[in-house]
PDB file of N, CA and C in Angstrom:
ATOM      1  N   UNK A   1       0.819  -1.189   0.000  1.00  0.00           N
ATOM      2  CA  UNK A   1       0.000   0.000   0.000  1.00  0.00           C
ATOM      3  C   UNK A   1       0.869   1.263   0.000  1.00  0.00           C
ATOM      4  N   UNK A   2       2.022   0.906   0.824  1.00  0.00           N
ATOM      5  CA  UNK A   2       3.029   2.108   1.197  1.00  0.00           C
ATOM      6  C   UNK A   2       3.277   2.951  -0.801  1.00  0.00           C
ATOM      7  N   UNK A   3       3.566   1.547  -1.115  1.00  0.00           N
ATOM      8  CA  UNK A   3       4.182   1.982  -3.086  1.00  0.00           C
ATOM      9  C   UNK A   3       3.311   2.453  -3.300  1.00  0.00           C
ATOM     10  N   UNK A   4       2.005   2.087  -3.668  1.00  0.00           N
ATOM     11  CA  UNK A   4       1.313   2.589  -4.210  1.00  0.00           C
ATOM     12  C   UNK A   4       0.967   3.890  -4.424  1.00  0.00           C
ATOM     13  N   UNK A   5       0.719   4.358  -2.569  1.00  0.00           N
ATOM     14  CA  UNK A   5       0.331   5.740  -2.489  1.00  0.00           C
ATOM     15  C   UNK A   5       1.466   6.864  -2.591  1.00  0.00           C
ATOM     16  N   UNK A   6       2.807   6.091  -2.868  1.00  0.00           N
ATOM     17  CA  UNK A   6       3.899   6.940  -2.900  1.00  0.00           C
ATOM     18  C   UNK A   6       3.825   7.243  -4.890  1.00  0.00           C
ATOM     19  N   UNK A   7       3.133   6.133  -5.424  1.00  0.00           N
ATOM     20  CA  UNK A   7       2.801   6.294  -7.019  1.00  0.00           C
ATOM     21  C   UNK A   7       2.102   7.292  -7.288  1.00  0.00           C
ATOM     22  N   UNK A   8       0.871   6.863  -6.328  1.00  0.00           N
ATOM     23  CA  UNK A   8      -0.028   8.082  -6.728  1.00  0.00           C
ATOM     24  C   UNK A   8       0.359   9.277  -6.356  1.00  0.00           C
ATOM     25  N   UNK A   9       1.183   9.854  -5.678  1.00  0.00           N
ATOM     26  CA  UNK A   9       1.669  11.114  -5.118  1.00  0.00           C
ATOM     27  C   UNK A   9       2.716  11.678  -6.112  1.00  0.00           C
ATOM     28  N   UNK A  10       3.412  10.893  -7.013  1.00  0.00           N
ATOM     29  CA  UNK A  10       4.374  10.749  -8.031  1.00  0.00           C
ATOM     30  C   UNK A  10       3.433  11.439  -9.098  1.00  0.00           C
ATOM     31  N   UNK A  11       2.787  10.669  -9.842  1.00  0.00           N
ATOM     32  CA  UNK A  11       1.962  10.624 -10.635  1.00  0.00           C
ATOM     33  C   UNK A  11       1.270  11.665 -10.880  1.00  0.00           C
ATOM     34  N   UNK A  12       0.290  12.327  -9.462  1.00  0.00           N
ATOM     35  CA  UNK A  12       0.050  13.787  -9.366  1.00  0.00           C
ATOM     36  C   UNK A  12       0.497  14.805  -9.161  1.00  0.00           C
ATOM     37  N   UNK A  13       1.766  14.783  -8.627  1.00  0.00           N
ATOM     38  CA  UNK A  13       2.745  15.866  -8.877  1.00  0.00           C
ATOM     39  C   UNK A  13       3.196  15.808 -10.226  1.00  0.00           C
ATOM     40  N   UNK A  14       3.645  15.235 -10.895  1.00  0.00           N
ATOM     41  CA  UNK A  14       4.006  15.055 -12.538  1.00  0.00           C
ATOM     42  C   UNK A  14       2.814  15.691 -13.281  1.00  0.00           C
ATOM     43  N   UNK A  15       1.780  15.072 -13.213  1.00  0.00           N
ATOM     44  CA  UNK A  15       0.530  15.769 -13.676  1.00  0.00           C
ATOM     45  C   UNK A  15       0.589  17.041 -13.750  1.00  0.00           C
ATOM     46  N   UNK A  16       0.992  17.300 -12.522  1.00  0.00           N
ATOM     47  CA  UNK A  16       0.568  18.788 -11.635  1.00  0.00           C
ATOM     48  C   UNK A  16       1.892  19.752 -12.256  1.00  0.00           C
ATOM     49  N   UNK A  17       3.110  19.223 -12.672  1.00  0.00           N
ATOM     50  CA  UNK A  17       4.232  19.797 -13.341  1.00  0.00           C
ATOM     51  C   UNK A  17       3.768  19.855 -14.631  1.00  0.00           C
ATOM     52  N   UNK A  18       3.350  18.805 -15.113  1.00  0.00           N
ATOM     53  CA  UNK A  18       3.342  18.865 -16.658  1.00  0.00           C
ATOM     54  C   UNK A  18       1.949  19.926 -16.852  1.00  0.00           C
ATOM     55  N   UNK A  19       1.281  20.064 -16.133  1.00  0.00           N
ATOM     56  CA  UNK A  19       0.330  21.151 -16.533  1.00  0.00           C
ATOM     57  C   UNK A  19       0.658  22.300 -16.442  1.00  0.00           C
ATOM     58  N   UNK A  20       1.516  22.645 -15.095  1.00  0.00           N
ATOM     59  CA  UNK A  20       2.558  24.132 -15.523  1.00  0.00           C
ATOM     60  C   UNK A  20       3.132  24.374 -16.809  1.00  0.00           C
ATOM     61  N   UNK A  21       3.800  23.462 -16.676  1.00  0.00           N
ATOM     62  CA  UNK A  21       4.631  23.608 -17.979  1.00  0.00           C
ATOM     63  C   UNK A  21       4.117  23.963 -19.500  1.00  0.00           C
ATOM     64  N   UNK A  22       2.917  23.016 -19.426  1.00  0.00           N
ATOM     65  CA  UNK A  22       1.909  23.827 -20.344  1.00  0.00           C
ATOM     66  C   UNK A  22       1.642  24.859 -20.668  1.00  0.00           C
ATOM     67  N   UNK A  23       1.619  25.974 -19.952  1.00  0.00           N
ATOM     68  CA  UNK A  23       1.000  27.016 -19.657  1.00  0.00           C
ATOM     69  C   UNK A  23       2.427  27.665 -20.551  1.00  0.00           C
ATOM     70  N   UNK A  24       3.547  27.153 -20.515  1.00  0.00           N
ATOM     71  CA  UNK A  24       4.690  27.855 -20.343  1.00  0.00           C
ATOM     72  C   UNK A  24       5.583  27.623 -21.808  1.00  0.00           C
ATOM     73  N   UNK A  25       5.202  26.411 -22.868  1.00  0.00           N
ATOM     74  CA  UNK A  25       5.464  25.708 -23.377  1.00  0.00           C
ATOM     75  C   UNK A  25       6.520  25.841 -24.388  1.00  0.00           C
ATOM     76  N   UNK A  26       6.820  27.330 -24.649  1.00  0.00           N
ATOM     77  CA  UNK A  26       7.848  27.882 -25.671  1.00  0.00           C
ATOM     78  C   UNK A  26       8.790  28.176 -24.829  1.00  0.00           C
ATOM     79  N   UNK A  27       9.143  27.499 -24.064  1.00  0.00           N
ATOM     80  CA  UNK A  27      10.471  27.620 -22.945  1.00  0.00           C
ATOM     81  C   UNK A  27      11.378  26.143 -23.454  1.00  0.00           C
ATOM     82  N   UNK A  28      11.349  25.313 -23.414  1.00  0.00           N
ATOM     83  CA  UNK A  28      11.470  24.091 -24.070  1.00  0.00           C
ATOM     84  C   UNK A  28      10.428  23.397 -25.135  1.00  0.00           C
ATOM     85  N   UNK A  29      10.638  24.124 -26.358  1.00  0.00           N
ATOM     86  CA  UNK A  29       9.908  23.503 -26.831  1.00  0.00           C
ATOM     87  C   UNK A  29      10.077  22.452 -27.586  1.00  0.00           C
ATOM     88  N   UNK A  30      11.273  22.315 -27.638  1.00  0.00           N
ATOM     89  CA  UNK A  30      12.195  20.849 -28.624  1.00  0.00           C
ATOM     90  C   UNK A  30      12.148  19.605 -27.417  1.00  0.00           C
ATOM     91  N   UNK A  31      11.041  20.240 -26.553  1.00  0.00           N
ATOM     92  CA  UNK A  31      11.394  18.516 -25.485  1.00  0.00           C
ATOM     93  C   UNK A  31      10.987  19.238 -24.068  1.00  0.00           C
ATOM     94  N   UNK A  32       9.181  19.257 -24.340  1.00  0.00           N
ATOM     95  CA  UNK A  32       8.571  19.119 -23.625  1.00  0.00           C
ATOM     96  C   UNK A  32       8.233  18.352 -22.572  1.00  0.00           C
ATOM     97  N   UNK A  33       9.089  17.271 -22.415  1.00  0.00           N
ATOM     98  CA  UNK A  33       9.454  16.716 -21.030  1.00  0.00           C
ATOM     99  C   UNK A  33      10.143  16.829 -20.225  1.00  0.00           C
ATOM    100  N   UNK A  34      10.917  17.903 -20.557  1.00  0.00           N
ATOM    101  CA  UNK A  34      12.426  17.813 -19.994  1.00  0.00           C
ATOM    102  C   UNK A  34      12.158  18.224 -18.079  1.00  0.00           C
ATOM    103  N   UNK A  35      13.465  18.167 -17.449  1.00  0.00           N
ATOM    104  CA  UNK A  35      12.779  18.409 -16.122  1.00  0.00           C
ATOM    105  C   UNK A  35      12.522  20.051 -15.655  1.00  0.00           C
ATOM    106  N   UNK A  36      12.312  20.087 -14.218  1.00  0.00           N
ATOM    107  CA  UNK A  36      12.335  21.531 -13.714  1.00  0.00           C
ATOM    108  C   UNK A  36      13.348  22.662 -13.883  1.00  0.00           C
ATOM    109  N   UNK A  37      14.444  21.701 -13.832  1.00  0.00           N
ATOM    110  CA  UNK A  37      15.723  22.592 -14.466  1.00  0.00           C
ATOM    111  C   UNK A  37      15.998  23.223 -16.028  1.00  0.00           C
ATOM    112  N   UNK A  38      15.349  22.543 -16.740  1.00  0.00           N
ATOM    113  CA  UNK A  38      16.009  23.102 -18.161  1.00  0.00           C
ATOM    114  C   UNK A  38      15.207  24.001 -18.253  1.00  0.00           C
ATOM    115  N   UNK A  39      13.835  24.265 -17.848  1.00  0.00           N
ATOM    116  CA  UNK A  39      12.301  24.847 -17.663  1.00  0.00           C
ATOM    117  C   UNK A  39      12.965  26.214 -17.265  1.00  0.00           C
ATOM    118  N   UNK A  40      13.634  26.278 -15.712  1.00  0.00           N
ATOM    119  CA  UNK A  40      13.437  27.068 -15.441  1.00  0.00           C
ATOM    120  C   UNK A  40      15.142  27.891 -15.653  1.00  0.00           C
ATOM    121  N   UNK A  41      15.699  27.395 -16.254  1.00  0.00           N
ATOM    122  CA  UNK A  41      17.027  28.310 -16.398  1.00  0.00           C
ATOM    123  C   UNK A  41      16.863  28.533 -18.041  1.00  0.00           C
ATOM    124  N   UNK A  42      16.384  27.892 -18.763  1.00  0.00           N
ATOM    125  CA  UNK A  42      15.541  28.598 -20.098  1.00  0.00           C
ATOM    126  C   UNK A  42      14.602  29.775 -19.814  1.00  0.00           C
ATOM    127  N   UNK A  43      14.361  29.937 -18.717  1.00  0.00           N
ATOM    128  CA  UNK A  43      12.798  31.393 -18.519  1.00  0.00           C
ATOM    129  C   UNK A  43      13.731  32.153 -17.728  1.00  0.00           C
ATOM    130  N   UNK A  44      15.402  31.676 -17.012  1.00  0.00           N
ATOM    131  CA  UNK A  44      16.336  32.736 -16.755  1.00  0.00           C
ATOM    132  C   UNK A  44      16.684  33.541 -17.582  1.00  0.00           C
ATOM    133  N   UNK A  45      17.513  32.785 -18.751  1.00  0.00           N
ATOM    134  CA  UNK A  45      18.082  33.074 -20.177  1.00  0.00           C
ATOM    135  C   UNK A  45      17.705  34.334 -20.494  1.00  0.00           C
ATOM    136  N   UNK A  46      16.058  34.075 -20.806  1.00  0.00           N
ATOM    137  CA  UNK A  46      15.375  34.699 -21.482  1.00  0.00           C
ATOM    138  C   UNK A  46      13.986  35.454 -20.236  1.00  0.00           C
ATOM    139  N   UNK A  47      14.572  36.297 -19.275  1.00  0.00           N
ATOM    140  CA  UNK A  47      14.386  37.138 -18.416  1.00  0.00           C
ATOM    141  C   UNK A  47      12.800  37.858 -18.664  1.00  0.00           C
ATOM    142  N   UNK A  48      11.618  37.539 -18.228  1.00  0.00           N
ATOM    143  CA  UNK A  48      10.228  38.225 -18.238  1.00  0.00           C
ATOM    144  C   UNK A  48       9.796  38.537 -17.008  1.00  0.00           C
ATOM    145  N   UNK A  49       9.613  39.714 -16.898  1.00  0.00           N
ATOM    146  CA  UNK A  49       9.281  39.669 -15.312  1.00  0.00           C
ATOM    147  C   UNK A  49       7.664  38.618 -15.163  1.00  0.00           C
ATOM    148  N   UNK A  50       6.827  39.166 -15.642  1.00  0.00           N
ATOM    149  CA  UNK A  50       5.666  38.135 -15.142  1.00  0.00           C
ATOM    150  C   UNK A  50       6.183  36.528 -14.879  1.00  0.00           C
ATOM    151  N   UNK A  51       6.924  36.060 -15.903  1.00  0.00           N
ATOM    152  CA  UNK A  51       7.252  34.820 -16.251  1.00  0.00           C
ATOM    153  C   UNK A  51       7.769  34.153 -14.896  1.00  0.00           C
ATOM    154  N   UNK A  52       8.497  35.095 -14.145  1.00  0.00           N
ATOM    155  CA  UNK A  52       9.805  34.503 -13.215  1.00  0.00           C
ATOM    156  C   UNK A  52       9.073  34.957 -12.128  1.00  0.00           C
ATOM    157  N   UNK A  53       8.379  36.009 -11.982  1.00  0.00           N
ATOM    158  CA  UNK A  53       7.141  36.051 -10.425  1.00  0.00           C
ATOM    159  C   UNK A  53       6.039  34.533 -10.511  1.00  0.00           C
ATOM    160  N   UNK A  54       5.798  34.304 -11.722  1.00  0.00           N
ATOM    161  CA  UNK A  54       4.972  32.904 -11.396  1.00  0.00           C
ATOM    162  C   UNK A  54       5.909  31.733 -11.309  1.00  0.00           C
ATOM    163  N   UNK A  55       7.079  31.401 -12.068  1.00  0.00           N
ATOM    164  CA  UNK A  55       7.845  30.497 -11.115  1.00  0.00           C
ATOM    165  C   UNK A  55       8.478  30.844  -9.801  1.00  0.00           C
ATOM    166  N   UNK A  56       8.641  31.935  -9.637  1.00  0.00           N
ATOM    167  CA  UNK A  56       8.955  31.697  -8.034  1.00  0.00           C
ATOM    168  C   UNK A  56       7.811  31.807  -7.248  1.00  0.00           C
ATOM    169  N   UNK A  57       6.617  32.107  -7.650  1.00  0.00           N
ATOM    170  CA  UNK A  57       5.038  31.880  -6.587  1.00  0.00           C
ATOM    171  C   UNK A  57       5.052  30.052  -6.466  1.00  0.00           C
ATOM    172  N   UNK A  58       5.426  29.235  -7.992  1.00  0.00           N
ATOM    173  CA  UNK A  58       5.464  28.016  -8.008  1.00  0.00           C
ATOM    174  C   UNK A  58       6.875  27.231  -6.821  1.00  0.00           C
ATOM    175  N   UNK A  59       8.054  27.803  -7.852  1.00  0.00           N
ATOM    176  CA  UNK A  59       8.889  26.913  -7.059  1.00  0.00           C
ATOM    177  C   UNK A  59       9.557  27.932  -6.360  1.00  0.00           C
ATOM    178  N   UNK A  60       9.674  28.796  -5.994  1.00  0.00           N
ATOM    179  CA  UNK A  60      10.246  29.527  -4.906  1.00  0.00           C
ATOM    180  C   UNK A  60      11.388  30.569  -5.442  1.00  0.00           C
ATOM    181  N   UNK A  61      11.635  31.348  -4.750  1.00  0.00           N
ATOM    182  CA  UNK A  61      12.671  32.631  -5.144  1.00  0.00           C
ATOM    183  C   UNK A  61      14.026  31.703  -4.852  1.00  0.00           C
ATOM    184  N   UNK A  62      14.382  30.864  -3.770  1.00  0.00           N
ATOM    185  CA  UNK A  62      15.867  30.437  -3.546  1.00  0.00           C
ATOM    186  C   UNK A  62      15.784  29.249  -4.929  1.00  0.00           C
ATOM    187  N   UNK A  63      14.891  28.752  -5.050  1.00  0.00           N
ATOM    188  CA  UNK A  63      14.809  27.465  -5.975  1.00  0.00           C
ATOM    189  C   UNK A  63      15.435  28.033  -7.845  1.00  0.00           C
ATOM    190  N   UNK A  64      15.130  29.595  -7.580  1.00  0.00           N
ATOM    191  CA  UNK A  64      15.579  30.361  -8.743  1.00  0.00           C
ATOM    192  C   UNK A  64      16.530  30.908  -8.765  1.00  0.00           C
ATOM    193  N   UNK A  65      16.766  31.338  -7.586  1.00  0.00           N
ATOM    194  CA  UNK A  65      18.693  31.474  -7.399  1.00  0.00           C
ATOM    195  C   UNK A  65      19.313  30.573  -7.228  1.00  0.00           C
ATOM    196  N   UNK A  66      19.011  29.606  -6.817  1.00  0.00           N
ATOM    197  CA  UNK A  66      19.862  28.170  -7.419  1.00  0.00           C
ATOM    198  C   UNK A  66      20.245  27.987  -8.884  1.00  0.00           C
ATOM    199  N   UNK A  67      18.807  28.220  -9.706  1.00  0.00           N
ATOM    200  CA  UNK A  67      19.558  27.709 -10.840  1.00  0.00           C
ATOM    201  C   UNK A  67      20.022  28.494 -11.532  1.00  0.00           C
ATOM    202  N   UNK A  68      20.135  29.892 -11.239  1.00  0.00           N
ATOM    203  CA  UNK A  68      20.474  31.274 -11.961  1.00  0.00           C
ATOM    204  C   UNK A  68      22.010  31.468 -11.366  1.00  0.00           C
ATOM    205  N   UNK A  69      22.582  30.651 -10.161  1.00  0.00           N
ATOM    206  CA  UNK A  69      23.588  30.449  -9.716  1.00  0.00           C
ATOM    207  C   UNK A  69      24.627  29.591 -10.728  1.00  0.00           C
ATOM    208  N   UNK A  70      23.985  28.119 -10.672  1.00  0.00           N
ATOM    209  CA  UNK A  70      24.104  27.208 -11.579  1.00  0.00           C
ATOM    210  C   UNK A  70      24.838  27.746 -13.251  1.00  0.00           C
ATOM    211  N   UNK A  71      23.756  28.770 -13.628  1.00  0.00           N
ATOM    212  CA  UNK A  71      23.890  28.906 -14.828  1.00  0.00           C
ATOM    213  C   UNK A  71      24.697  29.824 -15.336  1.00  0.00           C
ATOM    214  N   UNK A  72      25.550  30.937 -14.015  1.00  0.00           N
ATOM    215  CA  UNK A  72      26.630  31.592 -14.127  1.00  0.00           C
ATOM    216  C   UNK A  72      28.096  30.849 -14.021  1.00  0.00           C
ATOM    217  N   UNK A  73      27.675  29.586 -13.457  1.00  0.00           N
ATOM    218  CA  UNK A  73      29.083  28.988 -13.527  1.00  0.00           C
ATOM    219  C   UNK A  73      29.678  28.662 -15.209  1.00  0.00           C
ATOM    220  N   UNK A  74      28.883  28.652 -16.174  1.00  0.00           N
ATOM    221  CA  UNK A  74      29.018  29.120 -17.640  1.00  0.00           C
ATOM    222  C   UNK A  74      29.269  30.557 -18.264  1.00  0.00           C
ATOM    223  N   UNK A  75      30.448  31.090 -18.202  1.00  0.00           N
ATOM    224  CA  UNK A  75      29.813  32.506 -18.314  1.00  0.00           C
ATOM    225  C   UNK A  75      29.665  33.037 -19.910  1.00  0.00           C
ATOM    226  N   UNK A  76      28.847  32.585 -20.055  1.00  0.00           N
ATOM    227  CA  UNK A  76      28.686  32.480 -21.717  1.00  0.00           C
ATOM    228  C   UNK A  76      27.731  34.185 -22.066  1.00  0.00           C
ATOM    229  N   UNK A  77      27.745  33.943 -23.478  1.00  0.00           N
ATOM    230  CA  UNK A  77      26.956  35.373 -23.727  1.00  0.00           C
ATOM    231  C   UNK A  77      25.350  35.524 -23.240  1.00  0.00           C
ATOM    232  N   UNK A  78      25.284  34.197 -23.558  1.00  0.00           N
ATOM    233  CA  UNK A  78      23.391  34.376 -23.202  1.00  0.00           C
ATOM    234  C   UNK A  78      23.634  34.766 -21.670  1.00  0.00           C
ATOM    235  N   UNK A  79      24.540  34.276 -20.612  1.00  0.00           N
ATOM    236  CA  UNK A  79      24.060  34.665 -19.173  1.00  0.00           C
ATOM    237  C   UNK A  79      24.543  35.924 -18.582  1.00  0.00           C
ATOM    238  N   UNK A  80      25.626  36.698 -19.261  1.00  0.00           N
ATOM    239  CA  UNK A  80      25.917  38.085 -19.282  1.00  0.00           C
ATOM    240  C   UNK A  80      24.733  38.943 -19.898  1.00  0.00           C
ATOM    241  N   UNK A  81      24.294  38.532 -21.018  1.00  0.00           N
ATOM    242  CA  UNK A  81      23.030  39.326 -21.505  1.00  0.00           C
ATOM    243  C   UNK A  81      21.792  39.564 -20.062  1.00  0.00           C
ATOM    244  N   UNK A  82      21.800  37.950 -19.765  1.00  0.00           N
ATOM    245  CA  UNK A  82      20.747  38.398 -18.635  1.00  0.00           C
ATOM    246  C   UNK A  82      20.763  38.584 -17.130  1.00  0.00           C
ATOM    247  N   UNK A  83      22.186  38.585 -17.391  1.00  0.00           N
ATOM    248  CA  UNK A  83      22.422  38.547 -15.846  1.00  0.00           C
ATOM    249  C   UNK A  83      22.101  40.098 -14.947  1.00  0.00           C
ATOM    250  N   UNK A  84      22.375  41.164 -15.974  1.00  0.00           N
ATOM    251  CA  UNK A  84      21.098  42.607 -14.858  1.00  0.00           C
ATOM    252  C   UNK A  84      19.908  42.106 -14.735  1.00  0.00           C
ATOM    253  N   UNK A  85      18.933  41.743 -15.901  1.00  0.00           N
ATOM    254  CA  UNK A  85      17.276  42.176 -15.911  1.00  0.00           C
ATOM    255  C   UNK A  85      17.238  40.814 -14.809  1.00  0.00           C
ATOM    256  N   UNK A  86      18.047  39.720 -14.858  1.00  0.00           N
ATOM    257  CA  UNK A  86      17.919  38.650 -13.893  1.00  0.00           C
ATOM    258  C   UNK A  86      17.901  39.113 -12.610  1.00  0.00           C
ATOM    259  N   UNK A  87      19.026  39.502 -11.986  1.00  0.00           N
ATOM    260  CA  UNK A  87      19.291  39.969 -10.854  1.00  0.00           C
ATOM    261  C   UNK A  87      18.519  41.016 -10.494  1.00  0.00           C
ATOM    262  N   UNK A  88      17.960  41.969 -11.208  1.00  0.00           N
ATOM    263  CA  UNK A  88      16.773  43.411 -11.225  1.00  0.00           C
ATOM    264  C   UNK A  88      15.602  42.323 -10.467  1.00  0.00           C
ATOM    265  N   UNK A  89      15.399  41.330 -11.378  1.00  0.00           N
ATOM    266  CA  UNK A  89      13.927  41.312 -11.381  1.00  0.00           C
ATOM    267  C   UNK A  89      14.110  40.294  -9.833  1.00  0.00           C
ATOM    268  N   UNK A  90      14.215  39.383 -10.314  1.00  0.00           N
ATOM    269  CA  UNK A  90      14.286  38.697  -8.466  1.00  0.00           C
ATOM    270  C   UNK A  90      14.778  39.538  -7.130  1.00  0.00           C
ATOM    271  N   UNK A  91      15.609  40.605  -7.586  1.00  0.00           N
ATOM    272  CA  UNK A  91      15.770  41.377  -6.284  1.00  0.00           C
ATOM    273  C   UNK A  91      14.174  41.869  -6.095  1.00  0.00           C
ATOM    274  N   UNK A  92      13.401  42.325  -7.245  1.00  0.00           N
ATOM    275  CA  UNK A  92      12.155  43.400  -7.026  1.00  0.00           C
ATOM    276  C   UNK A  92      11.234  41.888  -6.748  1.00  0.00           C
ATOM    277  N   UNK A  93      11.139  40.577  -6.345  1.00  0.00           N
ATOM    278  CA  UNK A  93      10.453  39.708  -6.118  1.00  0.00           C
ATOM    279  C   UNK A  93      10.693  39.339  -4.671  1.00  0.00           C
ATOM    280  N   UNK A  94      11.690  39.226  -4.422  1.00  0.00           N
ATOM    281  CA  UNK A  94      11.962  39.067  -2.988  1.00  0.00           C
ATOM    282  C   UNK A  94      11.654  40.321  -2.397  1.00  0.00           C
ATOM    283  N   UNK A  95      11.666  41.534  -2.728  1.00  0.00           N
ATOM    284  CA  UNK A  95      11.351  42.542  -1.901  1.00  0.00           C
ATOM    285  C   UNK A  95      10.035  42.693  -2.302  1.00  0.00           C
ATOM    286  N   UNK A  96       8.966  42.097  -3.079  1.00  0.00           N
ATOM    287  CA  UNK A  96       7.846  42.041  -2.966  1.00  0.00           C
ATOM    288  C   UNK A  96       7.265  40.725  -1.958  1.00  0.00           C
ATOM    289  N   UNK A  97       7.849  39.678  -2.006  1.00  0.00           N
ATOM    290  CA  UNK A  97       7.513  38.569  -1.288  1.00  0.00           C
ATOM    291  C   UNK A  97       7.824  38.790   0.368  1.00  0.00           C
ATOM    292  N   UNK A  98       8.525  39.495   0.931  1.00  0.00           N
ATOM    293  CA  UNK A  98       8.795  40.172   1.579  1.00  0.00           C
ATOM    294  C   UNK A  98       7.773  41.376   2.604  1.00  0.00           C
ATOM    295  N   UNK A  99       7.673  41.991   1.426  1.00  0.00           N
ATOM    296  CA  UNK A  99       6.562  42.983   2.060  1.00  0.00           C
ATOM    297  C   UNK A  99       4.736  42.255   2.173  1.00  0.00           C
ATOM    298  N   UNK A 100       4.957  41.136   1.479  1.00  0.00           N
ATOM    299  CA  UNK A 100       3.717  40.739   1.216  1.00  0.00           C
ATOM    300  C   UNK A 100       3.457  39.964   2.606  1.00  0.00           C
ATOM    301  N   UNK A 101       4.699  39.187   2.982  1.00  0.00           N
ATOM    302  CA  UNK A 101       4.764  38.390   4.094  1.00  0.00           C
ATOM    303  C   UNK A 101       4.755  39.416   5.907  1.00  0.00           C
ATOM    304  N   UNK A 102       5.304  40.403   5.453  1.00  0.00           N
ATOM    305  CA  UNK A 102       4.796  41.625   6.771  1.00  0.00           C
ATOM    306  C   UNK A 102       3.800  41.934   6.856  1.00  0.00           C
ATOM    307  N   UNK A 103       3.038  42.067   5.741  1.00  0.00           N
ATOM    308  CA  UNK A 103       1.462  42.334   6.062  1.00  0.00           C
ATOM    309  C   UNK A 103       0.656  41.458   6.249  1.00  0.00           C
ATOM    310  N   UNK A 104       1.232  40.022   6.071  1.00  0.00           N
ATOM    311  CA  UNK A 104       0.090  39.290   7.339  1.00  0.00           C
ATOM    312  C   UNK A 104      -0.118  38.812   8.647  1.00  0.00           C
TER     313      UNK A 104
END
């Protein structure tokens, strides 16, 4: 019983990813399976503020400086291109997540 319900918990979180991802789908679009990582350091790359306030409402502001960490250990042109509007915009997310969390 233990497997099972550890399947079904698998299963609906995957669900529950692959329907984000949906939403999101020209981020990987050569391989729409790929995992959380290629997802979300592809929507670094290519820096939107709306884009990167709903993954970090999803997977979190540190979960995005992880991989925006990650992806400077390359210091290639694409991550110099985004490395201000990157660093701009998650600073202005944490200091919104922040103020949001004092007012309750």
């Amino acid at each position: 019983m233990h497997k099972t319900r550890n399947a079904i918990n698998f299963l609906s979180v995957n669900a529950t990813a692959n329907e984000f991802w949906q939403k999101h789908r020209g981020l990987v679009w050569s391989n729409p399976s790929a995992d959380d990582s290629v997802h979300l350091q592809a929507a670094l790359l290519h820096p939107r503020f709306s884009q990167l306030l709903e993954l970090a409402v999803e997977f979190g502001v540190a979960r995005l400086r992880a991989e925006w960490a990650e992806l400077q250990c390359d210091n290639t042109r694409e991550v110099t291109r985004a490395r201000e509007p990157v660093e701009r915009i998650l600073d202005h997310i944490e200091r919104g997540f922040a103020l949001a969390a004092s007012r309750n």
